[in-house]
Protein backbone atom coordinates (compact mmCIF):
# COMPACT_ATOMS: atom_id res chain seq x y z
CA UNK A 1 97.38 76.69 78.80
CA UNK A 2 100.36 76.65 81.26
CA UNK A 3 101.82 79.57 81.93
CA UNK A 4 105.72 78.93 84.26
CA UNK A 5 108.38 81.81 84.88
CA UNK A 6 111.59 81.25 85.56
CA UNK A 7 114.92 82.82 86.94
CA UNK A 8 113.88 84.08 89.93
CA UNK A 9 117.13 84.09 92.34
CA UNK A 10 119.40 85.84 94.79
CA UNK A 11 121.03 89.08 93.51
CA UNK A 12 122.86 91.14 95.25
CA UNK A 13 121.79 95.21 94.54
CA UNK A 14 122.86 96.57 91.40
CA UNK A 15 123.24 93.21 90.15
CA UNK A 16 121.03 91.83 87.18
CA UNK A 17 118.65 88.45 86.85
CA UNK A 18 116.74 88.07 83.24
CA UNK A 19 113.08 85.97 83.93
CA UNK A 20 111.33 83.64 81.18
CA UNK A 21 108.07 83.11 80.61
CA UNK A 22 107.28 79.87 78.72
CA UNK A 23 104.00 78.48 77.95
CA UNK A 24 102.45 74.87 77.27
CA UNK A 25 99.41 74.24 75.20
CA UNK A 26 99.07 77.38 73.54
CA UNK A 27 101.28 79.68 71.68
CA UNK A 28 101.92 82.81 73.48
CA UNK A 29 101.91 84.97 70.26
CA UNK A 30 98.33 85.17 70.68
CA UNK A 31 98.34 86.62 73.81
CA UNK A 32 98.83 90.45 75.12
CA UNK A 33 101.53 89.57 77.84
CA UNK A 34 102.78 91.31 81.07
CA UNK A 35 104.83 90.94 84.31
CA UNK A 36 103.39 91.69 87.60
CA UNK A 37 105.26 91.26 90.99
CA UNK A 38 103.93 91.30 94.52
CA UNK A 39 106.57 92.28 97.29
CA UNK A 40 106.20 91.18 101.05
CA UNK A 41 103.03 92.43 102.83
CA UNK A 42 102.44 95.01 99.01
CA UNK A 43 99.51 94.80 96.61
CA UNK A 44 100.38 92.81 93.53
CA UNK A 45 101.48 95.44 91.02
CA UNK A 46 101.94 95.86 87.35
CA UNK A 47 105.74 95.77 86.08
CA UNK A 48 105.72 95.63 82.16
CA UNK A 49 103.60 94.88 79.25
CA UNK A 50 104.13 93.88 75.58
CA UNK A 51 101.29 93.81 73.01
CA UNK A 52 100.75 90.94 71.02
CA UNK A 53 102.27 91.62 67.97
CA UNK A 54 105.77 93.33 69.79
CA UNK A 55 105.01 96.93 68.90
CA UNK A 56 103.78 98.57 71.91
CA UNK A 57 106.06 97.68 75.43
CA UNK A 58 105.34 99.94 78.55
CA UNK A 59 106.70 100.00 81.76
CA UNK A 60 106.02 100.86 85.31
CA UNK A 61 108.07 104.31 86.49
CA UNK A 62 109.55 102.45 89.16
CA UNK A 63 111.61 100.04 86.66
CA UNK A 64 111.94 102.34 83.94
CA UNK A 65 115.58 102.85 82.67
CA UNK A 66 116.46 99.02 84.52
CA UNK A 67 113.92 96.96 83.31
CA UNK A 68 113.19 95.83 80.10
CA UNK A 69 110.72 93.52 78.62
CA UNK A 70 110.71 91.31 75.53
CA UNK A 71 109.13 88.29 73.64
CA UNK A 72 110.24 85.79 71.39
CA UNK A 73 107.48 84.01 69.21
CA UNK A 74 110.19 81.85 67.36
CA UNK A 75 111.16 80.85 71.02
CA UNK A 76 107.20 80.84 72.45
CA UNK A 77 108.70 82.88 75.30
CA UNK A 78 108.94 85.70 77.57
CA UNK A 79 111.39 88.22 79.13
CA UNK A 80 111.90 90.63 81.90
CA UNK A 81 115.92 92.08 81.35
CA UNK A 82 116.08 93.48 85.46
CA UNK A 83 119.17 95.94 85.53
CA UNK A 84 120.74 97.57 88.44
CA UNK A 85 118.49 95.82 91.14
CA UNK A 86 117.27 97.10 94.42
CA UNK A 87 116.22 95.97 97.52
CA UNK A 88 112.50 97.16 96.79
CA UNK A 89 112.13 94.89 93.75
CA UNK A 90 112.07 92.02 95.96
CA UNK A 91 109.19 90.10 95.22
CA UNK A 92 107.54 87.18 93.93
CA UNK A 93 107.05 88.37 89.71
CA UNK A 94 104.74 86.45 87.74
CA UNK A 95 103.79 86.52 83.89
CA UNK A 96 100.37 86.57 82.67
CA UNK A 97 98.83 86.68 79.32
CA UNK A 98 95.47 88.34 77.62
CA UNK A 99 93.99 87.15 74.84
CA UNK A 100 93.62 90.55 73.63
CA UNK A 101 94.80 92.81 70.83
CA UNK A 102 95.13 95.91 73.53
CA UNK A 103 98.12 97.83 73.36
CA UNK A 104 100.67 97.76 76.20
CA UNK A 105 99.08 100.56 78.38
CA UNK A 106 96.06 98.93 78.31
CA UNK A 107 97.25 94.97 79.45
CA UNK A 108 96.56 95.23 82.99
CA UNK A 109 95.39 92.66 85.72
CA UNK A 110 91.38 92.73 84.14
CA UNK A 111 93.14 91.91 81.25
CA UNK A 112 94.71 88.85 81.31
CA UNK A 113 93.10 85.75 80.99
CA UNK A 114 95.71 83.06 82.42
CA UNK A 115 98.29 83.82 85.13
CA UNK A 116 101.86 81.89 85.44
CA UNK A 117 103.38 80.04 88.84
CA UNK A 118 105.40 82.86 90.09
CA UNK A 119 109.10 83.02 90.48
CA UNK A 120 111.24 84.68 93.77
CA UNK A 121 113.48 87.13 93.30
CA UNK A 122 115.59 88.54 96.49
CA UNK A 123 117.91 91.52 96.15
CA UNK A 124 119.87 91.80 98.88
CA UNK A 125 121.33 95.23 99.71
């Protein structure tokens, strides 16, 4: 399976950019799915998470209240909603998916099997 996200771009701060995730060769509704983002000379980190089935999403504090993630099976895709931008979510964000029934607190990096090209994102301040 291919994971590929998409959107990345220039924003300027307090704008707004929504990311896809799409995936070849497997359906992504049996996957456990989150965003992670790694900024210039940071740690990859963990941004949001959505459980398989939809009903459990969690976010990271720092993108709480601006960011919001989502999933279409109909669609076989992905979503990261990024409100009110700032200069510190500058980073390269990639999707990744688990094949896992885990809730959303629990999809972190161990838990995800295959790991999406990632896409830029620059906010400019």
């Amino acid at each position: 399976v291919q994971l590929q996200a998409f959107g990345g771009g220039l924003v300027q701060a307090g704008g707004s950019l929504r990311l896809s995730c799409a995936a070849s060769g497997r359906a992504l509704s049996t996957y456990g799915l989150a965003w992670f983002r790694q900024g210039p000379g940071k740690e990859r980190e963990f941004v949001a998470s959505v459980s398989r089935g939809g009903a459990s999403k969690d976010h990271a504090d720092s993108v709480k209240g601006r960011f919001t993630i989502s999933r279409d099976s109909a669609k076989n895709t992905m979503y990261l909603q990024m409100n009110s931008l700032k200069s510190e979510d500058t980073a390269v964000y990639y999707c990744a998916g688990g094949r896992t029934k885990l809730g959303a607190s629990a999809l972190r990096d161990r838990a995800m099997d295959d790991w999406g090209k990632g896409t830029l994102v620059t906010v400019s301040s």
